[in-house]
N, C-alpha and C. Protein backbone atom coordinates (compact mmCIF):
# COMPACT_ATOMS: atom_id res chain seq x y z
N UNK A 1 -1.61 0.99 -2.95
CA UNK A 1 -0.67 0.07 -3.60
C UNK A 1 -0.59 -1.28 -2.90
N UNK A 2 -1.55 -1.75 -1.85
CA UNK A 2 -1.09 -2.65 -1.24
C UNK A 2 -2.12 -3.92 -1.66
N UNK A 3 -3.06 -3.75 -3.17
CA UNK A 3 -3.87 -4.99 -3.49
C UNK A 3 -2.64 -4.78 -4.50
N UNK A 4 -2.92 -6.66 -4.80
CA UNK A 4 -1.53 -7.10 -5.38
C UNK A 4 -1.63 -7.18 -6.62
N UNK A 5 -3.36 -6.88 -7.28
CA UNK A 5 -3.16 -6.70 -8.68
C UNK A 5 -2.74 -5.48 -9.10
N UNK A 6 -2.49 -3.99 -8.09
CA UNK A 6 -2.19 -3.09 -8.59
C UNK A 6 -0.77 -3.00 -9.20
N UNK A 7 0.06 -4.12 -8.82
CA UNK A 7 1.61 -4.45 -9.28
C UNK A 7 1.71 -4.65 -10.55
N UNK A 8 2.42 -3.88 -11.58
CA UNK A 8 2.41 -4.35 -12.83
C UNK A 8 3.94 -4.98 -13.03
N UNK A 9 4.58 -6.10 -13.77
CA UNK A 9 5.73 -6.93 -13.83
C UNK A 9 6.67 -6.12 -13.64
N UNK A 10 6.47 -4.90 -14.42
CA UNK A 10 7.73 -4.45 -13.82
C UNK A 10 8.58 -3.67 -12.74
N UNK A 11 7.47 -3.56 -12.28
CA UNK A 11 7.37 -3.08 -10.51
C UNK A 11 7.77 -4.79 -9.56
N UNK A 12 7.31 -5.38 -10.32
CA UNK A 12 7.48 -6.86 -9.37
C UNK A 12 9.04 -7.10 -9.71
N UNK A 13 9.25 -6.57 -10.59
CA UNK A 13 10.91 -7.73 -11.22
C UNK A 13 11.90 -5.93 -10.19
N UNK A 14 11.47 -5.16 -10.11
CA UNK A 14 12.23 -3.81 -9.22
C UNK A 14 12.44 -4.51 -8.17
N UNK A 15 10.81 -4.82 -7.49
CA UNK A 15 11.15 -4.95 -6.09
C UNK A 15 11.47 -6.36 -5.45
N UNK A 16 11.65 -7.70 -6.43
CA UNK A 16 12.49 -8.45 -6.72
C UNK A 16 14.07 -8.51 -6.43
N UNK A 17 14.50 -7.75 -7.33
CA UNK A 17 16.07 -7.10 -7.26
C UNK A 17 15.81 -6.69 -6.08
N UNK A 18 15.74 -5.78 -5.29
CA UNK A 18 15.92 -5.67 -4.44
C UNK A 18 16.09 -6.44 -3.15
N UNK A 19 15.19 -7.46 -2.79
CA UNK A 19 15.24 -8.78 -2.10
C UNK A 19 16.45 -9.34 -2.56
N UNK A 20 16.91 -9.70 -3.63
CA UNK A 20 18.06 -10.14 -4.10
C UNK A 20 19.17 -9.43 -3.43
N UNK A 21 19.43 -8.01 -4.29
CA UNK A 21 20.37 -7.25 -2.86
C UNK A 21 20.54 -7.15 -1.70
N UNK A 22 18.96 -6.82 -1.08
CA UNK A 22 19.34 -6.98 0.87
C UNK A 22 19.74 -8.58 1.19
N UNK A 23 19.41 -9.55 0.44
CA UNK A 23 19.85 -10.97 0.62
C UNK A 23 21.50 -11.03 0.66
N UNK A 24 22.15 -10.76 -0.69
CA UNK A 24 23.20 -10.82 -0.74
C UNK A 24 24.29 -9.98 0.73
N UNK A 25 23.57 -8.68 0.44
CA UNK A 25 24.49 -7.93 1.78
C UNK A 25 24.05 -8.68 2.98
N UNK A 26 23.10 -9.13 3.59
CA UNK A 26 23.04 -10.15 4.91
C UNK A 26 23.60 -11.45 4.59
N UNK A 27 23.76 -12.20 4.05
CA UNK A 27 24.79 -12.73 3.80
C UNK A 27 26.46 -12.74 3.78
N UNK A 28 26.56 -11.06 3.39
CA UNK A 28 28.07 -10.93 3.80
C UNK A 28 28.23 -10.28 5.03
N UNK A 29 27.18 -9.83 5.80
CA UNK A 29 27.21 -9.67 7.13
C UNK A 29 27.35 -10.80 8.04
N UNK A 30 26.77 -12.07 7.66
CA UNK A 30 26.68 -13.05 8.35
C UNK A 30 27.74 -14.15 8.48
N UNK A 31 28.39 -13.98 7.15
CA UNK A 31 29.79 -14.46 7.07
C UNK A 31 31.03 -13.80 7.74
N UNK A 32 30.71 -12.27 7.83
CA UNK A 32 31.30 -11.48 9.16
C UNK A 32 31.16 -12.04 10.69
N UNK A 33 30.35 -12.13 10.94
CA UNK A 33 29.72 -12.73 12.34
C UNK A 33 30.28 -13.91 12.93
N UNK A 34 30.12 -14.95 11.57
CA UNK A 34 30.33 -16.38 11.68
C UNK A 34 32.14 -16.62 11.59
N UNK A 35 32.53 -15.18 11.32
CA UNK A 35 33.72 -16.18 10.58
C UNK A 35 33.86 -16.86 9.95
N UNK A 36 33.18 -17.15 8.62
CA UNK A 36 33.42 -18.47 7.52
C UNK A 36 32.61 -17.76 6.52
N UNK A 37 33.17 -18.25 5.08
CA UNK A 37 33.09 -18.26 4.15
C UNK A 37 31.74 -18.81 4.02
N UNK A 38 30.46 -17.71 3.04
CA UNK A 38 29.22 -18.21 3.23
C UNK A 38 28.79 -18.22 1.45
N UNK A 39 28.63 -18.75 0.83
CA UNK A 39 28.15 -19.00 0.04
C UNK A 39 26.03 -19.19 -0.02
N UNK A 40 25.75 -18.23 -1.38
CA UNK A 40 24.23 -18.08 -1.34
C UNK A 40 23.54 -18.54 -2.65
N UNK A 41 22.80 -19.77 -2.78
CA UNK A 41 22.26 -20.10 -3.47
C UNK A 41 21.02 -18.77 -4.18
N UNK A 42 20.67 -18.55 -5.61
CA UNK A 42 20.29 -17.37 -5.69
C UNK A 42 18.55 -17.58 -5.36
N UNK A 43 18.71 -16.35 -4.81
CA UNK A 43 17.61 -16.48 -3.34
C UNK A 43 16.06 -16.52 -4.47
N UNK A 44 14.89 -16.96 -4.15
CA UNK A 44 13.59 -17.03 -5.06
C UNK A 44 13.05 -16.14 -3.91
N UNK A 45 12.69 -14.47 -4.64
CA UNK A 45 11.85 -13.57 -4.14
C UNK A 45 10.45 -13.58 -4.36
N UNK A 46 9.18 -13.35 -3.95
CA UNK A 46 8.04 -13.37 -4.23
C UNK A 46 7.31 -11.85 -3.55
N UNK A 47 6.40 -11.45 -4.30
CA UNK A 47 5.33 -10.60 -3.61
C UNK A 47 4.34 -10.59 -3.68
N UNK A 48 3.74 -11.27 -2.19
CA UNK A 48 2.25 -11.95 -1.94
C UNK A 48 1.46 -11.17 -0.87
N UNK A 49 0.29 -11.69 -0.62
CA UNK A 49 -0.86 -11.04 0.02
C UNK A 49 -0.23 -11.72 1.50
N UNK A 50 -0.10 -10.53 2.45
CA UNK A 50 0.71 -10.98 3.75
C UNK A 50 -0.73 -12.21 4.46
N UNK A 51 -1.94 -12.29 3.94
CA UNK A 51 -2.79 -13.52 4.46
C UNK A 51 -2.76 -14.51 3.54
N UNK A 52 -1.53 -14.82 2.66
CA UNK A 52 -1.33 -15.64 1.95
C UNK A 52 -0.26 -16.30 2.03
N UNK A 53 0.73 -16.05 3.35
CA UNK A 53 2.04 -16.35 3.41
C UNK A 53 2.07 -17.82 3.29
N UNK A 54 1.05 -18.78 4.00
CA UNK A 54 0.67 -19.78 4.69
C UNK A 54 1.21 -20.95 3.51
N UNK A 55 0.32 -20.26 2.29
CA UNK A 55 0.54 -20.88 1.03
C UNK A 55 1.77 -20.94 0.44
N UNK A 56 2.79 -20.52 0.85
CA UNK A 56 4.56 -20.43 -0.15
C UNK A 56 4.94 -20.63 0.66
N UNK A 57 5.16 -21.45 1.92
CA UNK A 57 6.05 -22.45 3.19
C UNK A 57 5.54 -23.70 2.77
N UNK A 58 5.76 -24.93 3.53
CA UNK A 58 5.98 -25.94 3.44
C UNK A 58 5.10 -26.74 4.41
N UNK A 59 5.40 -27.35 5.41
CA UNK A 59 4.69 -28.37 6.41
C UNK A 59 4.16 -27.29 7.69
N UNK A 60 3.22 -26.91 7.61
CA UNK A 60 2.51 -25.85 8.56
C UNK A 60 2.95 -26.53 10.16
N UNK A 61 3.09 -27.33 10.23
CA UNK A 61 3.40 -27.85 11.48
C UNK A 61 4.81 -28.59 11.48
N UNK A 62 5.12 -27.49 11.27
CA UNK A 62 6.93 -27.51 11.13
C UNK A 62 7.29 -26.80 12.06
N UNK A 63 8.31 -26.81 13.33
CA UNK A 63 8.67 -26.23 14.42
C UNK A 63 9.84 -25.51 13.88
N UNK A 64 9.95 -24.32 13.90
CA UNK A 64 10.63 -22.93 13.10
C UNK A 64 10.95 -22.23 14.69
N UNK A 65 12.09 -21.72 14.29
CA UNK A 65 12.32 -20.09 14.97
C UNK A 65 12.53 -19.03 13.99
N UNK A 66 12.00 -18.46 14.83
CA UNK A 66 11.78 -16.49 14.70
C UNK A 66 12.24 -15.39 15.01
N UNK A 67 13.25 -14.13 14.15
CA UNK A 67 13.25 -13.17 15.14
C UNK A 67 12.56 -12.56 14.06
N UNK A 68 11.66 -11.32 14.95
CA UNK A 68 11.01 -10.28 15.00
C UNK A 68 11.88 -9.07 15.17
N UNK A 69 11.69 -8.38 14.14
CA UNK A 69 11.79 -6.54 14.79
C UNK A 69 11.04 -5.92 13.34
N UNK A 70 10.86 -4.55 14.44
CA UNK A 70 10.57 -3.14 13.69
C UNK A 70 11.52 -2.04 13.13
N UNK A 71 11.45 -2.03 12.21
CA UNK A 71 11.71 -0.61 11.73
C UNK A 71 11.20 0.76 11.27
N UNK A 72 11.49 1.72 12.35
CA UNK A 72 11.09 2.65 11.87
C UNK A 72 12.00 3.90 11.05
N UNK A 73 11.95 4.92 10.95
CA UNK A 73 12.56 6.12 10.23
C UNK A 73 12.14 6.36 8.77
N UNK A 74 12.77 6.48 7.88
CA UNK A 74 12.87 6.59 6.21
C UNK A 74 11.93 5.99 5.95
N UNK A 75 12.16 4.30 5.55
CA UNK A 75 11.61 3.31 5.40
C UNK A 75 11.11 2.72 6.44
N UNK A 76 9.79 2.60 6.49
CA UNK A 76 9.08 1.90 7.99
C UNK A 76 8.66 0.59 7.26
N UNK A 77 8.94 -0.25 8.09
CA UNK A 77 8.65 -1.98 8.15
C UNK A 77 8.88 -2.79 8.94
N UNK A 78 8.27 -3.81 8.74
CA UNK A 78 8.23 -4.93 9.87
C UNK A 78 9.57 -6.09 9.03
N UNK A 79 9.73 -6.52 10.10
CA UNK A 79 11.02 -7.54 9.11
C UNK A 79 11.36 -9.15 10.03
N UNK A 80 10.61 -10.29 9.38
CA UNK A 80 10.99 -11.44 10.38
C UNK A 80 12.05 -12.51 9.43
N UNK A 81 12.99 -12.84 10.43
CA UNK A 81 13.56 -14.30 9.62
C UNK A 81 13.22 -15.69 10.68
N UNK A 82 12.73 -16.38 9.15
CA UNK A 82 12.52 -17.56 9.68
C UNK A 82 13.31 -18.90 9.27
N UNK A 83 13.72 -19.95 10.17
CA UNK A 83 14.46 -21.03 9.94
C UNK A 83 13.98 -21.88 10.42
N UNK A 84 13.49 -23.39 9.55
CA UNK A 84 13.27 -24.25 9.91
C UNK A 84 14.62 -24.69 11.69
N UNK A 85 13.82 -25.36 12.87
CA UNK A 85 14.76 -25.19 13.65
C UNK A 85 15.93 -26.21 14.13
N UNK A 86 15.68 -27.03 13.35
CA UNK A 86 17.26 -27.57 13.61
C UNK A 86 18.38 -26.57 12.78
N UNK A 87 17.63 -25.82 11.53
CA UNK A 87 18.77 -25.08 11.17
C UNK A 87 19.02 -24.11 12.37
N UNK A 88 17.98 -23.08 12.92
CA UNK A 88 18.36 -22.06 13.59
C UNK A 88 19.16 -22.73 14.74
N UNK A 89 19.45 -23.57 15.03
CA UNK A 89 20.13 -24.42 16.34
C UNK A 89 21.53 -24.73 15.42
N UNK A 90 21.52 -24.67 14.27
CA UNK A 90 22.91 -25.35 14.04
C UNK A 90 23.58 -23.57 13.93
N UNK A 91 22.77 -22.44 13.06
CA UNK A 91 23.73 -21.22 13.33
C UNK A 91 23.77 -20.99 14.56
N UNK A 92 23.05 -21.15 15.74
CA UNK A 92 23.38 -20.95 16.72
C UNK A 92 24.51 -21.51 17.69
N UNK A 93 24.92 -23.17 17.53
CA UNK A 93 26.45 -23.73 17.14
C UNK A 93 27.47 -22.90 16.47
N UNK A 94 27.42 -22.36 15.52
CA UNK A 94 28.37 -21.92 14.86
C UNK A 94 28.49 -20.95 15.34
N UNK A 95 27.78 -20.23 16.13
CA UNK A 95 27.96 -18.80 16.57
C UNK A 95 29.00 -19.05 17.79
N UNK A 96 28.53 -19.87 18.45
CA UNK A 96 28.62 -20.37 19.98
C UNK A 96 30.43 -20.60 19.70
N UNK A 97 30.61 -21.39 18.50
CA UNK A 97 32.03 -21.97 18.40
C UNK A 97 32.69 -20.56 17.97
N UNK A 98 32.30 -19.85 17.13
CA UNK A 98 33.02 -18.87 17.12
C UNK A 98 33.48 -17.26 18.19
N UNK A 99 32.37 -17.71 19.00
CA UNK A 99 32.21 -16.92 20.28
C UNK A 99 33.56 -17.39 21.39
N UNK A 100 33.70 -19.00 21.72
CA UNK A 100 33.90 -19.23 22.30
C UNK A 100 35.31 -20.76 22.09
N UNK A 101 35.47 -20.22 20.57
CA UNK A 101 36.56 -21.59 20.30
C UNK A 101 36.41 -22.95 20.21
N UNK A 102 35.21 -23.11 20.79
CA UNK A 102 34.82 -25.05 20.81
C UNK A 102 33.31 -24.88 20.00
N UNK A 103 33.23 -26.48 20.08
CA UNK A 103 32.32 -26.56 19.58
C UNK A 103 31.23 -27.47 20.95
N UNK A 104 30.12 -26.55 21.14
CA UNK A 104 28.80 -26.61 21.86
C UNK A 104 27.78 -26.81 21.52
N UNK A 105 26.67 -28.13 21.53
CA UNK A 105 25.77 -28.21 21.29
C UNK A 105 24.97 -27.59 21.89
N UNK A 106 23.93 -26.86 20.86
CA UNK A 106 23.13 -26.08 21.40
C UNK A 106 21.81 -27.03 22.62
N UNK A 107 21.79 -28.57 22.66
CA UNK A 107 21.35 -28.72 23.63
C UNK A 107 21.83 -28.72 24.81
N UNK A 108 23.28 -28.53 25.43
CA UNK A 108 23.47 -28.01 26.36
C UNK A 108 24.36 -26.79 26.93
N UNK A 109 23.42 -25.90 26.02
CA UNK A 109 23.36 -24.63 26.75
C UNK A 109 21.98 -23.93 27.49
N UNK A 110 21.84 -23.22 28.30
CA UNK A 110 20.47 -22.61 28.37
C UNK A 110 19.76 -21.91 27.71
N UNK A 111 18.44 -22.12 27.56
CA UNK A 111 18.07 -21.58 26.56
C UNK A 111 18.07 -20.15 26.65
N UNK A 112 18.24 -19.62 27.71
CA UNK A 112 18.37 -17.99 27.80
C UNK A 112 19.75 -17.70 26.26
N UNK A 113 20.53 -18.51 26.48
CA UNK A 113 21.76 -18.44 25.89
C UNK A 113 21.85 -18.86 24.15
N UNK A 114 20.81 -19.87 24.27
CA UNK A 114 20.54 -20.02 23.03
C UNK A 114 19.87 -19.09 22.03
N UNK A 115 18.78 -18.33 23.11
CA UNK A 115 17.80 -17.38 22.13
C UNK A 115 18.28 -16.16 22.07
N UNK A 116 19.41 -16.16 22.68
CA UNK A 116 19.94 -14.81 22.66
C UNK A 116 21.18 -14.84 21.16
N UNK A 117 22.10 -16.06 21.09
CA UNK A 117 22.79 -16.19 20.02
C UNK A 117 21.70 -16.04 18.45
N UNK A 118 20.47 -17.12 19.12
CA UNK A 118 19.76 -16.81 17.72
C UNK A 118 19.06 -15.25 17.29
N UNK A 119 18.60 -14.56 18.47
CA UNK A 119 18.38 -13.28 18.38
C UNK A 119 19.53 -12.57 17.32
N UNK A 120 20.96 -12.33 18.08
CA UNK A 120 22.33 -11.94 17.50
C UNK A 120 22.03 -12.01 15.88
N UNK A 121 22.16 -13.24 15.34
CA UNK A 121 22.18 -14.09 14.30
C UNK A 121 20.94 -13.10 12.81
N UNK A 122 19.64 -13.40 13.54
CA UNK A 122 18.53 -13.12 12.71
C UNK A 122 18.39 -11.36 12.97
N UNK A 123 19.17 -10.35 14.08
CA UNK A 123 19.55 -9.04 14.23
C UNK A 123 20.34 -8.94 12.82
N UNK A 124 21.53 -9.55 12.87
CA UNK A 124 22.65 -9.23 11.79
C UNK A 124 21.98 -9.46 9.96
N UNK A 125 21.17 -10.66 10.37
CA UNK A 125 20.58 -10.63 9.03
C UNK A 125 19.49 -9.75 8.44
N UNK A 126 18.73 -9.30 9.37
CA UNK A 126 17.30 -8.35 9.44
C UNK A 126 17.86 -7.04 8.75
N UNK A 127 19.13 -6.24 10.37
CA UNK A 127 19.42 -5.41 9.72
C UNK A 127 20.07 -5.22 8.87
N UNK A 128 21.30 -5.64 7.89
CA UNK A 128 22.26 -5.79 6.89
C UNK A 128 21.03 -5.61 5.78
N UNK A 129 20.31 -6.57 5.60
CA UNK A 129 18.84 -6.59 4.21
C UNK A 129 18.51 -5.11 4.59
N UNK A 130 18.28 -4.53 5.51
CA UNK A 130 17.54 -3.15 5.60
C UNK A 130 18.81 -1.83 5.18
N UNK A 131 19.86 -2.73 5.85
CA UNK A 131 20.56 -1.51 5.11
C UNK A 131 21.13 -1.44 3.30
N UNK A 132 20.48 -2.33 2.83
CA UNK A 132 20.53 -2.71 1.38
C UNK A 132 19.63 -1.07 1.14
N UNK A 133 18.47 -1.24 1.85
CA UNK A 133 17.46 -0.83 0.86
C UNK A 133 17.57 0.56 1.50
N UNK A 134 17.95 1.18 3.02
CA UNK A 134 18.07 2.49 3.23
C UNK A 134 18.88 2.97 2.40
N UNK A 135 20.33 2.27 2.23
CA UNK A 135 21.77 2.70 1.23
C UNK A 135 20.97 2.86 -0.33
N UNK A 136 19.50 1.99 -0.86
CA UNK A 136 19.46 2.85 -1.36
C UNK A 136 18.06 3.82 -2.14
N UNK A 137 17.72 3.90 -0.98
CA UNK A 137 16.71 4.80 -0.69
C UNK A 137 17.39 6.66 -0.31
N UNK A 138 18.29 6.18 0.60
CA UNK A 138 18.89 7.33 1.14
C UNK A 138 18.70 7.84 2.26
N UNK A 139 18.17 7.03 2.80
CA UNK A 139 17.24 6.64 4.65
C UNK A 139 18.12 6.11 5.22
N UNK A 140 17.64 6.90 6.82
CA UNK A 140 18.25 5.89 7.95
C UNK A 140 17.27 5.59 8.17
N UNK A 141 17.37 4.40 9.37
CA UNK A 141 16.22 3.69 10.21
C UNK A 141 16.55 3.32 11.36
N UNK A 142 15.89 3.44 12.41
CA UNK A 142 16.22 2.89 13.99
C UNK A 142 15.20 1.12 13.88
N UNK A 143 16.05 0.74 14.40
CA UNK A 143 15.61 -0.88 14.66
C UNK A 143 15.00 -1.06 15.51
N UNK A 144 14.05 -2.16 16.42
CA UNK A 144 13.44 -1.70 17.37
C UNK A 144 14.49 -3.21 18.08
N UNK A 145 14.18 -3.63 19.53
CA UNK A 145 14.75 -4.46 19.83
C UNK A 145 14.36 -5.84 19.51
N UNK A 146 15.62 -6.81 19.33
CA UNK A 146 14.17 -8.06 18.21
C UNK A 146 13.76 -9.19 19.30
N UNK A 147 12.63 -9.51 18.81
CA UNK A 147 12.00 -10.82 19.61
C UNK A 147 12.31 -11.98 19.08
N UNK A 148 12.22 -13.41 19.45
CA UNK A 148 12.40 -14.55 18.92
C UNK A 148 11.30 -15.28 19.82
N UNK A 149 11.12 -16.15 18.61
CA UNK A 149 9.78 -17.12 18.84
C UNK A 149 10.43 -18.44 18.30
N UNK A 150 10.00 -19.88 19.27
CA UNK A 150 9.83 -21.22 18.58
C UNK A 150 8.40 -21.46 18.36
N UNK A 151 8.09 -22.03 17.10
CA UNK A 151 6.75 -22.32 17.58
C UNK A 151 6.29 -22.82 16.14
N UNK A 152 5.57 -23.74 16.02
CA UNK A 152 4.77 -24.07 15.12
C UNK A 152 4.85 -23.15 13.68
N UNK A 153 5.54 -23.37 11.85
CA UNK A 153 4.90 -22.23 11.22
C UNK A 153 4.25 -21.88 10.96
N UNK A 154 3.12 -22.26 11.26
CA UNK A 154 1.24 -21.86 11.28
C UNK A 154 0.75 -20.73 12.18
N UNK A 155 1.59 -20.81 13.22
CA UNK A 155 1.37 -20.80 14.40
C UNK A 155 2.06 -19.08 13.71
N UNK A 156 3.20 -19.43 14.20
CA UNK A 156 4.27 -17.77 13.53
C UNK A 156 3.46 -17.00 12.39
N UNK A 157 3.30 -17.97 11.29
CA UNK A 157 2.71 -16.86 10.38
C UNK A 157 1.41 -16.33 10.25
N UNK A 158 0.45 -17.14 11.44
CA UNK A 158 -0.65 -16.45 11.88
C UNK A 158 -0.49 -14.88 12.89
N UNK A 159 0.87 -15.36 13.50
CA UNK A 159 0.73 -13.96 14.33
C UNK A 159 1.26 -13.14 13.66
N UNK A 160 2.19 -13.44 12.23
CA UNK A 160 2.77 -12.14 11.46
C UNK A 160 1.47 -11.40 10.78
N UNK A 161 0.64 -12.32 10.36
CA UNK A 161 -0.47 -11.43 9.88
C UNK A 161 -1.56 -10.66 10.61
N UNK A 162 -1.45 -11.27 11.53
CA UNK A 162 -2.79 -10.30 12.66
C UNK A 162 -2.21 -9.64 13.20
N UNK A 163 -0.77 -9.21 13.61
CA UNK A 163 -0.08 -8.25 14.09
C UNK A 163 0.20 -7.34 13.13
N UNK A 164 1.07 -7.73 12.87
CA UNK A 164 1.89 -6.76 11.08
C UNK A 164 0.94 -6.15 10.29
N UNK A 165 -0.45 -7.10 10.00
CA UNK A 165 -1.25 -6.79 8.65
C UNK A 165 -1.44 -5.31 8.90
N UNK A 166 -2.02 -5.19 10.62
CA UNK A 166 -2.73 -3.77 10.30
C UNK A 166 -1.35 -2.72 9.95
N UNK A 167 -0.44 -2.95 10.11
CA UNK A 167 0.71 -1.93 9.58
C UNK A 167 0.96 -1.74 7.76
N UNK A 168 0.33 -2.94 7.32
CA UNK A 168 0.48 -3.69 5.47
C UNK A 168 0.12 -4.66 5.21
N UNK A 169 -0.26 -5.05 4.34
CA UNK A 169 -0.68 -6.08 3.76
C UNK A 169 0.04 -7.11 2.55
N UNK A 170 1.11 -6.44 2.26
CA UNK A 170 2.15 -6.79 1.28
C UNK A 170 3.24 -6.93 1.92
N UNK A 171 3.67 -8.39 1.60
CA UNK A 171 5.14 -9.32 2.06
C UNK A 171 5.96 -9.43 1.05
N UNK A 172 7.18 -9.36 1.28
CA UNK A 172 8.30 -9.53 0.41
C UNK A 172 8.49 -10.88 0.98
N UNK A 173 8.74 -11.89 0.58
CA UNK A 173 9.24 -13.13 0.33
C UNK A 173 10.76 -13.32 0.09
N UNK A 174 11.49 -13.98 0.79
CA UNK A 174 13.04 -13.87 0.14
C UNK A 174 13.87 -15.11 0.63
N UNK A 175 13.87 -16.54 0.06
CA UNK A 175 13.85 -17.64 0.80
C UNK A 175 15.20 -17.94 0.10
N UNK A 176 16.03 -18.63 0.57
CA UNK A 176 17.78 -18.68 -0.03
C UNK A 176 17.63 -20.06 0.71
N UNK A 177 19.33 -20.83 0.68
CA UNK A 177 19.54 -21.67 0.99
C UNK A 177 21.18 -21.13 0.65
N UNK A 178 22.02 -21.01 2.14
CA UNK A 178 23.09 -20.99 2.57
C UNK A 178 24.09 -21.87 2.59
N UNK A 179 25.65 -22.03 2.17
CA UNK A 179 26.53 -23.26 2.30
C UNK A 179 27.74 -22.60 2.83
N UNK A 180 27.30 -23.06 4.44
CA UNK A 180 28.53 -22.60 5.02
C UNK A 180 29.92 -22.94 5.62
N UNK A 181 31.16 -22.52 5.41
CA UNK A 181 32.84 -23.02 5.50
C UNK A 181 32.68 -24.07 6.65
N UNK A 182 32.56 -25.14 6.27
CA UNK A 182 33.06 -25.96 7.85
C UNK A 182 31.86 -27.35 7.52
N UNK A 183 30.91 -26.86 6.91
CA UNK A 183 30.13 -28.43 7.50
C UNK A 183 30.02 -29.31 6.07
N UNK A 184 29.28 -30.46 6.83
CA UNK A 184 29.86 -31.34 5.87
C UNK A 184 29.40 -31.43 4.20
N UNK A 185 29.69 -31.68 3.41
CA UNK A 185 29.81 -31.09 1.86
C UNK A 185 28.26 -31.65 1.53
N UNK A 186 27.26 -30.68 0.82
CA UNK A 186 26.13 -30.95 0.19
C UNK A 186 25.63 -30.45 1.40
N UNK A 187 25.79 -30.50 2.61
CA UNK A 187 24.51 -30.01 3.84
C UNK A 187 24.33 -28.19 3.56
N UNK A 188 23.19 -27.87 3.74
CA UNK A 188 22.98 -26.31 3.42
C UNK A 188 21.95 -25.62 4.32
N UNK A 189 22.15 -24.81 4.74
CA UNK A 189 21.21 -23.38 5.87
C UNK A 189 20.05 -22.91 5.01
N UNK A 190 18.90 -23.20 5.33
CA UNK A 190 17.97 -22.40 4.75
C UNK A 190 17.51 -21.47 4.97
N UNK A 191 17.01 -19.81 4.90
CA UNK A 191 16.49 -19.45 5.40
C UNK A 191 15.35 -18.47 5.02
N UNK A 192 14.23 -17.90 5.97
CA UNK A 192 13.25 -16.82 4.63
C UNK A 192 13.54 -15.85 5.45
N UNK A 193 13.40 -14.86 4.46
CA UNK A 193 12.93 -13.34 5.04
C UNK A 193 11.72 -12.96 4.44
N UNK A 194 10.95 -11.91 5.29
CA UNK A 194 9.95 -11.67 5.27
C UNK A 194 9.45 -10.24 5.64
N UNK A 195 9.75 -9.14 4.19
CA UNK A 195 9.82 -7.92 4.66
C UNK A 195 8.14 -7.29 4.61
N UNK A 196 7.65 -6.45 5.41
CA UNK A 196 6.48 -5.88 4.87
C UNK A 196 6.11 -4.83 5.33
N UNK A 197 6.67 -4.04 4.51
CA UNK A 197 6.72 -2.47 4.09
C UNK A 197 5.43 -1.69 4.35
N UNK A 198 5.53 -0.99 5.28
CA UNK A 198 4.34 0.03 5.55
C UNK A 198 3.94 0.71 4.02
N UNK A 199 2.69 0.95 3.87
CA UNK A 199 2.06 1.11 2.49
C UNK A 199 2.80 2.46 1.99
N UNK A 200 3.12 3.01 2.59
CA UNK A 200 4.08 4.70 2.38
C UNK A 200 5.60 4.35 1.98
N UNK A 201 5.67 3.02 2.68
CA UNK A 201 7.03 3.16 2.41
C UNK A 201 7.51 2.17 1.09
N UNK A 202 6.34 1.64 0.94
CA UNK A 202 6.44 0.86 -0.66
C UNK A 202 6.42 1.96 -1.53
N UNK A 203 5.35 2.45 -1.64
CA UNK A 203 5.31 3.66 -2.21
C UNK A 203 6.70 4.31 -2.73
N UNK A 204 7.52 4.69 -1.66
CA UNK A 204 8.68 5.34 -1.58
C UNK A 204 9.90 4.47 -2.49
N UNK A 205 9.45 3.20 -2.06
CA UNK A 205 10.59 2.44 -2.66
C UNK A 205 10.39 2.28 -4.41
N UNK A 206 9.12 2.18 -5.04
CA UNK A 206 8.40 2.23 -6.12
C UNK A 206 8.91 3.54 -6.92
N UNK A 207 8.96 4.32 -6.04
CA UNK A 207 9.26 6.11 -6.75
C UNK A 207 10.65 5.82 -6.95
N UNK A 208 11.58 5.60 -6.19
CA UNK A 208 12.71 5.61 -5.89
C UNK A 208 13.62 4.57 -6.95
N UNK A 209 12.98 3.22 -7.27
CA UNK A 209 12.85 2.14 -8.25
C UNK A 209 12.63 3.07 -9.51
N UNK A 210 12.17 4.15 -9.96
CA UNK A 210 11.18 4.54 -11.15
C UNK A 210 10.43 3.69 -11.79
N UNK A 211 9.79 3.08 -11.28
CA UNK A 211 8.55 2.07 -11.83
C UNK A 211 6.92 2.50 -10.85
N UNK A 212 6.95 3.49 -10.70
CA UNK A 212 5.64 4.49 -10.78
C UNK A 212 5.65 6.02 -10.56
């Protein structure tokens, strides 16, 4: 199941909805976190060839952060969020103010401190989307611990595919644009997710969908 012409529309518009759902519930996880009222532009899902990611981003030499983790149990997958990085620096502000009552620019904190809020941040969003789809699959899953990367998005989505691929070859796509309580009116959080489902566990989700 993992060449992408074997997808027929209505397997694509299933596992669609679904991106839509784990979007929405990380979103109300994240408005938990943040303390503020988060509003979600409705998110544009895609399902592409994970050596095709390159093509549905934007300026390849765009400096992005990353967290990374694994999931294993029920549903096994890999799961990254990515944010252009002045955004991931501004949730990481908002975290910081809500952690700590003021407001802190994330350039002077350490970065130990910074990558750890953004870790927090892209944890709460990773797992909340996963528990969309265990809640309803009927799976648990253990998380693995997450990594974060700055770096070039060429750079990132070259290592999601030479790492990840050999686990799948099929990416869920799930790119939103966030408007969150406090900043100034029209400014908005972008962010992608990027699920890719061990070939068993698409499978599972497909059966489970009834669209094979």
């Amino acid at each position: 199941m993992s060449d992408m012409v074997s997808f027929n529309e209505r397997q694509l518009d299933a596992i669609r909805e679904v991106g839509n759902i784990g979007t929405g519930n990380a979103a109300t996880a994240l408005s938990g976190l943040l303390s503020r009222m988060i509003h979600m532009d409705v998110p544009k899902t895609e399902l592409v060839s994970i050596y095709e990611l390159g093509e549905h981003y934007g300026d390849p030499l765009q400096i992005v952060g990353a967290v990374f983790v694994r999931s294993t149990g029920g549903f096994q997958c890999s799961l990254i969020f990515i944010q252009p990085e002045e955004d991931a620096q501004l949730m990481v502000e908002l975290l910081l103010k809500q952690q700590f009552g003021t407001f802190i620019p994330a350039g002077e904190v350490p970065q130990e401190m910074t990558d750890s809020a953004l870790t927090e941040v892209g944890n709460i969003v990773l797992s909340s989307f996963l528990n969309a789809i265990n809640m309803l699959l009927g799976t648990q899953h253990q998380i693995s611990v997450p990594g974060v990367a700055h770096d070039m998005l060429s750079s990132i989505l070259d290592v999601v595919a030479s790492i990840y691929g050999q686990m799948g070859e099929t990416a869920l796509l799930v790119n939103t644009e966030l408007k969150v309580e406090g900043l100034e009116e029209g400014h908005k959080i972008s962010g992608h997710i990027i699920l890719i489902p061990d070939p068993d566990s698409l499978e599972l989700l497909l059966k489970k969908l009834k669209v094979m």
